[in-house]
C-alpha atoms as a PDB file:
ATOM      1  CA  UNK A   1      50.882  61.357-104.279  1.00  0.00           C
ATOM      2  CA  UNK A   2      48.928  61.769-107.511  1.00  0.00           C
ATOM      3  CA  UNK A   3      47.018  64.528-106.291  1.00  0.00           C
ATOM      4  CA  UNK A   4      49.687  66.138-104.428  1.00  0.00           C
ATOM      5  CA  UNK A   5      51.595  66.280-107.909  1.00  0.00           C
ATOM      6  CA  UNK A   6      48.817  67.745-109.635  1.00  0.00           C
ATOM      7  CA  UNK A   7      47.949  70.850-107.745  1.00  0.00           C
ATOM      8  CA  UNK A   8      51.712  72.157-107.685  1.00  0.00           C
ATOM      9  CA  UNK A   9      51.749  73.280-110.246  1.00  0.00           C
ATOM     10  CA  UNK A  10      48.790  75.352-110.041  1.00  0.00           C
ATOM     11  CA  UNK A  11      50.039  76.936-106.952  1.00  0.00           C
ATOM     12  CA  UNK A  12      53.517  78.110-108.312  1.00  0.00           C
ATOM     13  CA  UNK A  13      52.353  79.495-110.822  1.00  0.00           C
ATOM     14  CA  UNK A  14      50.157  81.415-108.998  1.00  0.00           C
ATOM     15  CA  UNK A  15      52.899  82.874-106.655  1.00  0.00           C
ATOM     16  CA  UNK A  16      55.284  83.535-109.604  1.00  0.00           C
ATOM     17  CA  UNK A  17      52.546  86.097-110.621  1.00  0.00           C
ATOM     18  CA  UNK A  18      51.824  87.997-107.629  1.00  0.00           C
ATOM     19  CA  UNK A  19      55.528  88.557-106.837  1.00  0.00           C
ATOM     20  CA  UNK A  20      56.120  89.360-110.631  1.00  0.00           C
ATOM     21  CA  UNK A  21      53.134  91.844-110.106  1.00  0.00           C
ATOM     22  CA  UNK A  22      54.918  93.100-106.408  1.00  0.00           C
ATOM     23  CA  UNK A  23      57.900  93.848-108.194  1.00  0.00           C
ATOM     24  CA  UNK A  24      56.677  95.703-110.677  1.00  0.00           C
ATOM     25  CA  UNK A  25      54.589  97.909-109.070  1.00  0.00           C
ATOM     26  CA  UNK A  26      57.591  99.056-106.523  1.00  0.00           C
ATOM     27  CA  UNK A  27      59.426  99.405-109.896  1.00  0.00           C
ATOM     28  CA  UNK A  28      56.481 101.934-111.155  1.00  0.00           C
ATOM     29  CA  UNK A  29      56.397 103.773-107.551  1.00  0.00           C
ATOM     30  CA  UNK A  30      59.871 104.874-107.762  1.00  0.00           C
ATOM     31  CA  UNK A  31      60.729 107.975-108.972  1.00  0.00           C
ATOM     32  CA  UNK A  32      63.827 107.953-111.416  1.00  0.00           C
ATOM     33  CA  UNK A  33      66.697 108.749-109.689  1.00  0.00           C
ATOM     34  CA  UNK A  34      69.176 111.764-110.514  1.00  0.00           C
ATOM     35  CA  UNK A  35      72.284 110.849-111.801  1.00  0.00           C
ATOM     36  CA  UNK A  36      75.724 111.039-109.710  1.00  0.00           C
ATOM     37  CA  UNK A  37      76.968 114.295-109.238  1.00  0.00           C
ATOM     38  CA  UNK A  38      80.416 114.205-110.783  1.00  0.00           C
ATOM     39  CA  UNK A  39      82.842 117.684-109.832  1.00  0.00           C
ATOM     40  CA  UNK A  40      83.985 118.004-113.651  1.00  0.00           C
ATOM     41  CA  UNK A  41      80.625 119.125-114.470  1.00  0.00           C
ATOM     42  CA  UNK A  42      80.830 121.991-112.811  1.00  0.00           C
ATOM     43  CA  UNK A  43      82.016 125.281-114.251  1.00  0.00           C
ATOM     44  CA  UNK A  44      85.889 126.274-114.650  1.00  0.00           C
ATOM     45  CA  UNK A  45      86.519 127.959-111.621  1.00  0.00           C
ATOM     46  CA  UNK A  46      84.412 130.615-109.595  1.00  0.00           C
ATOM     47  CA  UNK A  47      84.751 134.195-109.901  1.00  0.00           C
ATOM     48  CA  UNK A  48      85.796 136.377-107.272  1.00  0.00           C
ATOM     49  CA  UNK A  49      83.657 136.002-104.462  1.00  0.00           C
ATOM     50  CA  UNK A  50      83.389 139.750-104.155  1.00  0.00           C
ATOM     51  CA  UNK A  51      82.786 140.052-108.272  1.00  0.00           C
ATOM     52  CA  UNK A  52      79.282 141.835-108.692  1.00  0.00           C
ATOM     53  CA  UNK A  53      77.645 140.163-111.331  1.00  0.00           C
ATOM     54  CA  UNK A  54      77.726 143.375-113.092  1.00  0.00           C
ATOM     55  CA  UNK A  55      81.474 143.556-113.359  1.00  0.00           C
ATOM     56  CA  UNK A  56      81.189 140.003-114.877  1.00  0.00           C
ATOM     57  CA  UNK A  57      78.763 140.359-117.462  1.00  0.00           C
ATOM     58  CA  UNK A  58      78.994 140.926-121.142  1.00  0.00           C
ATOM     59  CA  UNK A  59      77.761 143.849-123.141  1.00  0.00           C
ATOM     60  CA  UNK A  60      75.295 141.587-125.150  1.00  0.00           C
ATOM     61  CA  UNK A  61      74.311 139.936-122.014  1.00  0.00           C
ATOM     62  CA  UNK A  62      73.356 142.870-120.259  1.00  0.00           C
ATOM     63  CA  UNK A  63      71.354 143.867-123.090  1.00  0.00           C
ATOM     64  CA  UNK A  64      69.404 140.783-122.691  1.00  0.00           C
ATOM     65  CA  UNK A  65      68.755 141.075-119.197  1.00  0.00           C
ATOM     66  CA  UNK A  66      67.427 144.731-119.171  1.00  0.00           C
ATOM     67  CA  UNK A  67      65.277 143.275-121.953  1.00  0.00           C
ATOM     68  CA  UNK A  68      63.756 140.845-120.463  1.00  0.00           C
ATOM     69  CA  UNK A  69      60.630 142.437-119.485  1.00  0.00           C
ATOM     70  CA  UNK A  70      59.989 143.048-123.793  1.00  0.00           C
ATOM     71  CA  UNK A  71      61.434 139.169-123.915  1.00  0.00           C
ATOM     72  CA  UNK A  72      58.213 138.444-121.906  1.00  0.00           C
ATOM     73  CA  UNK A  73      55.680 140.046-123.923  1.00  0.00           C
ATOM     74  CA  UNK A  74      57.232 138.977-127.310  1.00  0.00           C
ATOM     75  CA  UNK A  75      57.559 135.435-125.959  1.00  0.00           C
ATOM     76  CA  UNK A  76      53.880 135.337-125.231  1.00  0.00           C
ATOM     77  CA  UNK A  77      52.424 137.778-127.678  1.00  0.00           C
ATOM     78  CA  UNK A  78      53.935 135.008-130.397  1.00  0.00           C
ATOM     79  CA  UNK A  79      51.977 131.763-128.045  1.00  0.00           C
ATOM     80  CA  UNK A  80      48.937 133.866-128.333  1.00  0.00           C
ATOM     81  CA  UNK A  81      49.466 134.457-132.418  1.00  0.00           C
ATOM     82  CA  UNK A  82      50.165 130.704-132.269  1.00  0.00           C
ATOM     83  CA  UNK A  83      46.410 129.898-130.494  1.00  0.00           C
ATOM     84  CA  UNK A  84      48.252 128.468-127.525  1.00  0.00           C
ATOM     85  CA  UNK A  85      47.944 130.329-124.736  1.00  0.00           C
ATOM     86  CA  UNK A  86      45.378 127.733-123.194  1.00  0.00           C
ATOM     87  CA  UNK A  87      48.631 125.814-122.505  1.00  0.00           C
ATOM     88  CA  UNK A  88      50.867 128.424-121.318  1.00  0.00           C
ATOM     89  CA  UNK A  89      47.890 129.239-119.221  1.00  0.00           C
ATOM     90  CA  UNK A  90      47.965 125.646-117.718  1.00  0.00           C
ATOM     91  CA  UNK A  91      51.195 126.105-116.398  1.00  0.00           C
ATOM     92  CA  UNK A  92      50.190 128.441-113.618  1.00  0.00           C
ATOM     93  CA  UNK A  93      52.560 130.731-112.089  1.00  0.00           C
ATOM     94  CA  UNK A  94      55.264 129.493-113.633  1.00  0.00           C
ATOM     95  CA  UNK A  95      54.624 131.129-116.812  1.00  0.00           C
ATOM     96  CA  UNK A  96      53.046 134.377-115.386  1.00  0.00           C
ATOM     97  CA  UNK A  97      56.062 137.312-115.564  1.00  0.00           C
ATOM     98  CA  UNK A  98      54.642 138.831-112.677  1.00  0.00           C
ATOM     99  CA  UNK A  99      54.196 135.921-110.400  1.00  0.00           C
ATOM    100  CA  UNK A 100      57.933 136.109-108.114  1.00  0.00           C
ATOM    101  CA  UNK A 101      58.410 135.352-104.852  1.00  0.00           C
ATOM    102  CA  UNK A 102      61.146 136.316-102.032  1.00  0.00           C
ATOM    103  CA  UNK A 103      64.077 134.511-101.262  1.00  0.00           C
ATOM    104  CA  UNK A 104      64.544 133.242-104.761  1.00  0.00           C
ATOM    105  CA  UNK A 105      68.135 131.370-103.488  1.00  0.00           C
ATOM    106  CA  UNK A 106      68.116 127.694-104.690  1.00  0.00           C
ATOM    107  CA  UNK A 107      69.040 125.544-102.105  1.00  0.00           C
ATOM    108  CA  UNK A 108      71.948 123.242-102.515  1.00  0.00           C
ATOM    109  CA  UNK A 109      70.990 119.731-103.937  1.00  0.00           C
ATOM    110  CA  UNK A 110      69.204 117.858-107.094  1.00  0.00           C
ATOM    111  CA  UNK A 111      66.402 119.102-109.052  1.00  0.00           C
ATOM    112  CA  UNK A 112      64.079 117.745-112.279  1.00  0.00           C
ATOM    113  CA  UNK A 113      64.365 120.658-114.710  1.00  0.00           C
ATOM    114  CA  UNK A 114      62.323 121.522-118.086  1.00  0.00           C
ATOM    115  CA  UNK A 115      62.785 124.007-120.830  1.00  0.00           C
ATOM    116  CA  UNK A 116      59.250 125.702-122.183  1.00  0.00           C
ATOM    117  CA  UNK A 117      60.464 127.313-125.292  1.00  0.00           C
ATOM    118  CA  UNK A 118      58.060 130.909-126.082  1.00  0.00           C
ATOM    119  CA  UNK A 119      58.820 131.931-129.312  1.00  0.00           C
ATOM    120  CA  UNK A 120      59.773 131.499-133.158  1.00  0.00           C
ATOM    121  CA  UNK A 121      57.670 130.847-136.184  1.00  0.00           C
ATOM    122  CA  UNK A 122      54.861 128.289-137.112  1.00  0.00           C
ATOM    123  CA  UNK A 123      52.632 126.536-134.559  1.00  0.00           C
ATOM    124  CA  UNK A 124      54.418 123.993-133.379  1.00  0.00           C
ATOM    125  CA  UNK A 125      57.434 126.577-132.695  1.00  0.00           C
ATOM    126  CA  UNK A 126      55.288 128.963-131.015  1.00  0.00           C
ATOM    127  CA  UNK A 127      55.410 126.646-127.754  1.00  0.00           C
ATOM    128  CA  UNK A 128      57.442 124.235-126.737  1.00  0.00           C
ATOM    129  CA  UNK A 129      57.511 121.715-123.742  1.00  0.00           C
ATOM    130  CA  UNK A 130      60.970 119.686-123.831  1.00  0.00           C
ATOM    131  CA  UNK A 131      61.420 116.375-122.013  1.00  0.00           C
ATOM    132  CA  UNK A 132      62.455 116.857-118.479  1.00  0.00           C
ATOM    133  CA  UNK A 133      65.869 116.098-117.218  1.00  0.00           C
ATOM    134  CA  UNK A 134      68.500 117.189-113.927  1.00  0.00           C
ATOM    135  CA  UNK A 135      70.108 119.714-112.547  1.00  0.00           C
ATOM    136  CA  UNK A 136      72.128 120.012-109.736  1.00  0.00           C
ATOM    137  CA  UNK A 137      73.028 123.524-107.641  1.00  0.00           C
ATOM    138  CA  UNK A 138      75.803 123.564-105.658  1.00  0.00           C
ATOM    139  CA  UNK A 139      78.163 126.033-103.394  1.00  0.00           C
ATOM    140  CA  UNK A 140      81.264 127.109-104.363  1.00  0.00           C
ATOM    141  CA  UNK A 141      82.782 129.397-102.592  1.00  0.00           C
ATOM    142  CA  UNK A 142      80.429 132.533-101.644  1.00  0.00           C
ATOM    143  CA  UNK A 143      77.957 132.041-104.882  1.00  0.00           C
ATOM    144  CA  UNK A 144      75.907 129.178-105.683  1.00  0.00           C
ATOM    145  CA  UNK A 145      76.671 127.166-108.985  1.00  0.00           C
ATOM    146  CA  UNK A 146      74.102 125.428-111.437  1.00  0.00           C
ATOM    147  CA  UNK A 147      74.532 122.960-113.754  1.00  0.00           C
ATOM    148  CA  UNK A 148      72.710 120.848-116.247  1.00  0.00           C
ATOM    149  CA  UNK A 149      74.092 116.959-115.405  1.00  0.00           C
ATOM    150  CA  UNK A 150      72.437 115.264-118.974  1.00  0.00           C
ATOM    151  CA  UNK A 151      71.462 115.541-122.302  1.00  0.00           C
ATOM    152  CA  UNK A 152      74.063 116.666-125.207  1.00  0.00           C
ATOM    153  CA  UNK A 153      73.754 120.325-124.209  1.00  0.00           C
ATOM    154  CA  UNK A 154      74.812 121.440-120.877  1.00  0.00           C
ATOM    155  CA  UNK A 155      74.488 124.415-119.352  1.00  0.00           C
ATOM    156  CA  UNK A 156      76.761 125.590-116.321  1.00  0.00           C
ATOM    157  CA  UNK A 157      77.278 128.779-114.605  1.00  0.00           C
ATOM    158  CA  UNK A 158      77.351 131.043-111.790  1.00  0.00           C
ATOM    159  CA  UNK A 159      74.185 132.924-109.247  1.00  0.00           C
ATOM    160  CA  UNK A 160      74.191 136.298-107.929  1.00  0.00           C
ATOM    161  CA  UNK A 161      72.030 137.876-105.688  1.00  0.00           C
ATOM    162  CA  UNK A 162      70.512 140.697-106.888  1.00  0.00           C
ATOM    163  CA  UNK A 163      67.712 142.024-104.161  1.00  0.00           C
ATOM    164  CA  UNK A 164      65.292 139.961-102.457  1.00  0.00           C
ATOM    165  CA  UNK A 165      63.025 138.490-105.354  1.00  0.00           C
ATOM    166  CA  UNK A 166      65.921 137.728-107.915  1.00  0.00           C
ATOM    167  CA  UNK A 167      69.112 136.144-108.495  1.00  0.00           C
ATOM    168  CA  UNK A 168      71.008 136.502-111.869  1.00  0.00           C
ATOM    169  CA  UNK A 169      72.310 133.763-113.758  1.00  0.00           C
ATOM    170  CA  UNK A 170      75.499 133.919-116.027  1.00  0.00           C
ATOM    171  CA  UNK A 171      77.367 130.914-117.729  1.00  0.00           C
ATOM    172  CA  UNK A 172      77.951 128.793-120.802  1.00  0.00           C
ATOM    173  CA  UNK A 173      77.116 125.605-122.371  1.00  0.00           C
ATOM    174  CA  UNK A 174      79.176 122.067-122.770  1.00  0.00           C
ATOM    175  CA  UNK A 175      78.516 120.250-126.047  1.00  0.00           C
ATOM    176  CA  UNK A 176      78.748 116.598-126.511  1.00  0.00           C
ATOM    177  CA  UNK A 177      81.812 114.940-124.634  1.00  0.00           C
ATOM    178  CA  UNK A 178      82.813 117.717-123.196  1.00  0.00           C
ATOM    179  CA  UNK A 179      83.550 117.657-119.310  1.00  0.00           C
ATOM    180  CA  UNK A 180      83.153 121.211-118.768  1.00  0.00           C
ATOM    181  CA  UNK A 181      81.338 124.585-120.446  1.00  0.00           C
ATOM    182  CA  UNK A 182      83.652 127.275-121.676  1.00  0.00           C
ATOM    183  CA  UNK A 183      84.703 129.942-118.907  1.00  0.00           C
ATOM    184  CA  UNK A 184      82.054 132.520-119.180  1.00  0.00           C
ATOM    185  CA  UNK A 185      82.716 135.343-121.524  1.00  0.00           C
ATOM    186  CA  UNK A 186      85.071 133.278-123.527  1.00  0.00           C
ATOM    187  CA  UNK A 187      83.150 131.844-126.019  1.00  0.00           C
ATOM    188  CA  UNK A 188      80.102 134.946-127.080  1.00  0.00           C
ATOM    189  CA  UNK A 189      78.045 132.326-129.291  1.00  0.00           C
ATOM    190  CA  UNK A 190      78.152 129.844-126.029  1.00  0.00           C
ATOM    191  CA  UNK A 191      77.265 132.511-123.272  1.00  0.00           C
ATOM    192  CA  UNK A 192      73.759 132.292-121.177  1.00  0.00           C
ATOM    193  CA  UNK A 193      72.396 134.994-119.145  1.00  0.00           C
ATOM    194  CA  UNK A 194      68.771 134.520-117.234  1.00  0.00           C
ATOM    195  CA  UNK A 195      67.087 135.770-113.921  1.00  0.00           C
ATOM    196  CA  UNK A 196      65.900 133.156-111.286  1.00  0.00           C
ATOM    197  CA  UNK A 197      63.150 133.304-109.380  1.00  0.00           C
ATOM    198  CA  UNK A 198      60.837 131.551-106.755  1.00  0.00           C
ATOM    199  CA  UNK A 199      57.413 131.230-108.423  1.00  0.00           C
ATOM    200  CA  UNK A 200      55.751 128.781-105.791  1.00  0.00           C
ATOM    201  CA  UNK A 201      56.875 126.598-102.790  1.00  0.00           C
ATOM    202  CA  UNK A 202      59.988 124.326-104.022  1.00  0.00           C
ATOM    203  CA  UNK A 203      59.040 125.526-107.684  1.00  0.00           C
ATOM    204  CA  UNK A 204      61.507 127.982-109.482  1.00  0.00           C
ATOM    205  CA  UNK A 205      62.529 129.218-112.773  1.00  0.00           C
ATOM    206  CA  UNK A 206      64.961 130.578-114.680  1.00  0.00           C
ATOM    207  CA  UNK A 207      63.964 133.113-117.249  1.00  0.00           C
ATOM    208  CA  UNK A 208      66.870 133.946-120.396  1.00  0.00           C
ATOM    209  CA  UNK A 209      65.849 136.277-122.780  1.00  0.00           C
ATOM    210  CA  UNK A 210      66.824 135.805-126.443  1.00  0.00           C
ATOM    211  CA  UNK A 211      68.361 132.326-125.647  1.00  0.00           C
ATOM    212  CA  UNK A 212      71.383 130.414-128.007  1.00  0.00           C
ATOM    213  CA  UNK A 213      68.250 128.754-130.298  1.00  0.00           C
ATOM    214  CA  UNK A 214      65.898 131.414-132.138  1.00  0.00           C
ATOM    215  CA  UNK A 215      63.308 132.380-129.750  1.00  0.00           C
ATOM    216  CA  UNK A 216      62.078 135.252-127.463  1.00  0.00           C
ATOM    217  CA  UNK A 217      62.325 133.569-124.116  1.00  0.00           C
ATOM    218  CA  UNK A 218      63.612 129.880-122.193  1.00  0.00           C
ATOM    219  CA  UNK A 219      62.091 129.473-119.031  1.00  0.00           C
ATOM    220  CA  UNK A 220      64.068 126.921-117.385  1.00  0.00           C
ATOM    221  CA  UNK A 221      61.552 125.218-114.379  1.00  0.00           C
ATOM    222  CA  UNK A 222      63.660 123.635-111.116  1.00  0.00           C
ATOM    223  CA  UNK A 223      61.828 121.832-108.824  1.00  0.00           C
ATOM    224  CA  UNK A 224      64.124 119.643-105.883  1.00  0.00           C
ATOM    225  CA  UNK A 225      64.093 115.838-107.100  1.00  0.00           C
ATOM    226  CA  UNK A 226      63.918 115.062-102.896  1.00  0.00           C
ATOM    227  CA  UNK A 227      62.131 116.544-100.504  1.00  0.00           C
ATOM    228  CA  UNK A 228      63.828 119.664 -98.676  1.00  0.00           C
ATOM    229  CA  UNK A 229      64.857 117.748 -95.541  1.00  0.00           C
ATOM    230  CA  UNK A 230      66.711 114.975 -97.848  1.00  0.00           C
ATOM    231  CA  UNK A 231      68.364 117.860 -99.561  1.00  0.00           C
ATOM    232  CA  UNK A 232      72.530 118.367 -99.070  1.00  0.00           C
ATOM    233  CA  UNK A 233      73.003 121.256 -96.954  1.00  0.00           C
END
């Protein structure tokens, strides 16, 4: 009985770790999951579903857009003053202005979405990589709506088609507790305009020229958080 005694409790030990180690490592193999898709954080209500996009958007806004090819080459002639176009470089396709696929439509479901900042003054401003977070695109009605679901800044609007390669983006933002961005075109100093596009296979992006912060370009990367067959239809 003596010896019996003795060697359990070398052996529980022993199996306290390897489960503790089994758990843990499923923990690490799991991606983070996107939050629950709540309806108030979509925008107001959708236009009319046979509103062109140019009928909806602001003066300022269309500005922007037929900028945005100069919004490109400011954005990265001010990365290259700033000695980092190595990094912009890294990122492939993504931040190449003439790298678009077709059928730039995002389908309906969750995505893990970044902001690369081009733009502004001082190194560290020149180019900058935010913490990724989630987005979720949904139907309503005829057009497709996207959304940003976290973080104290939320963005929410409204896609058009507009040809084959493109879709155009128009919204607002949500601040803090707010449920639900400003109806677009209410609120100039909260409006967003951008172009999406398909860059790569389940990668896209979503370009705004002269964005709310003080730079030349956001490039707003989507890429689905589940794999195309898991995504809602």
């Amino acid at each position: 009985m003596i010896l019996m005694e003795t060697q359990l409790p070398r052996t529980r030990p022993r199996f306290a770790v390897i489960a503790l180690l089994a758990s843990l490592a499923g923990c690490a193999m799991s991606p983070p999951k996107a939050p629950p898709v709540r309806a108030q954080l979509a925008v107001e209500a959708a236009p009319a579903e046979t509103a062109d996009w140019r009928s909806m958007v602001t003066e300022p806004d269309a500005r922007r857009l037929d900028g945005i090819e100069q919004a490109w080459a400011d954005g990265l002639a001010s990365v290259r003053g700033a000695g980092l176009l190595r990094r912009v470089k890294a990122e492939g396709a993504l931040l190449d202005p003439a790298a678009t696929l077709p059928r730039a439509a995002l389908p309906p479901g969750s995505y893990r979405c970044r902001i690369l900042r081009l733009g502004g003054s001082g190194r560290k401003r020149g180019f900058i990589v935010f913490p990724s977070f989630f987005c979720h695109v949904a139907h309503e009605g005829e057009l497709l709506s996207l959304t940003k679901q976290t973080g104290s800044e939320r963005p929410g609007g409204y896609l058009w088609e507009d040809g084959r390669d493109r879709m155009i983006f128009l919204g607002s933002v949500a601040l803090g507790d707010e449920t639900t961005p400003p109806a677009y075109g209410k609120d100039p100093a909260r409006d967003m305009a951008g172009v999406v596009e398909r860059v790569a296979p389940f990668q896209y992006r979503l370009v705004m020229p002269s964005p709310r912060a003080a730079a030349k370009l956001d490039i707003l990367e989507l890429v689905p958080a589940l794999p195309p067959e898991l995504q809602r239809p």
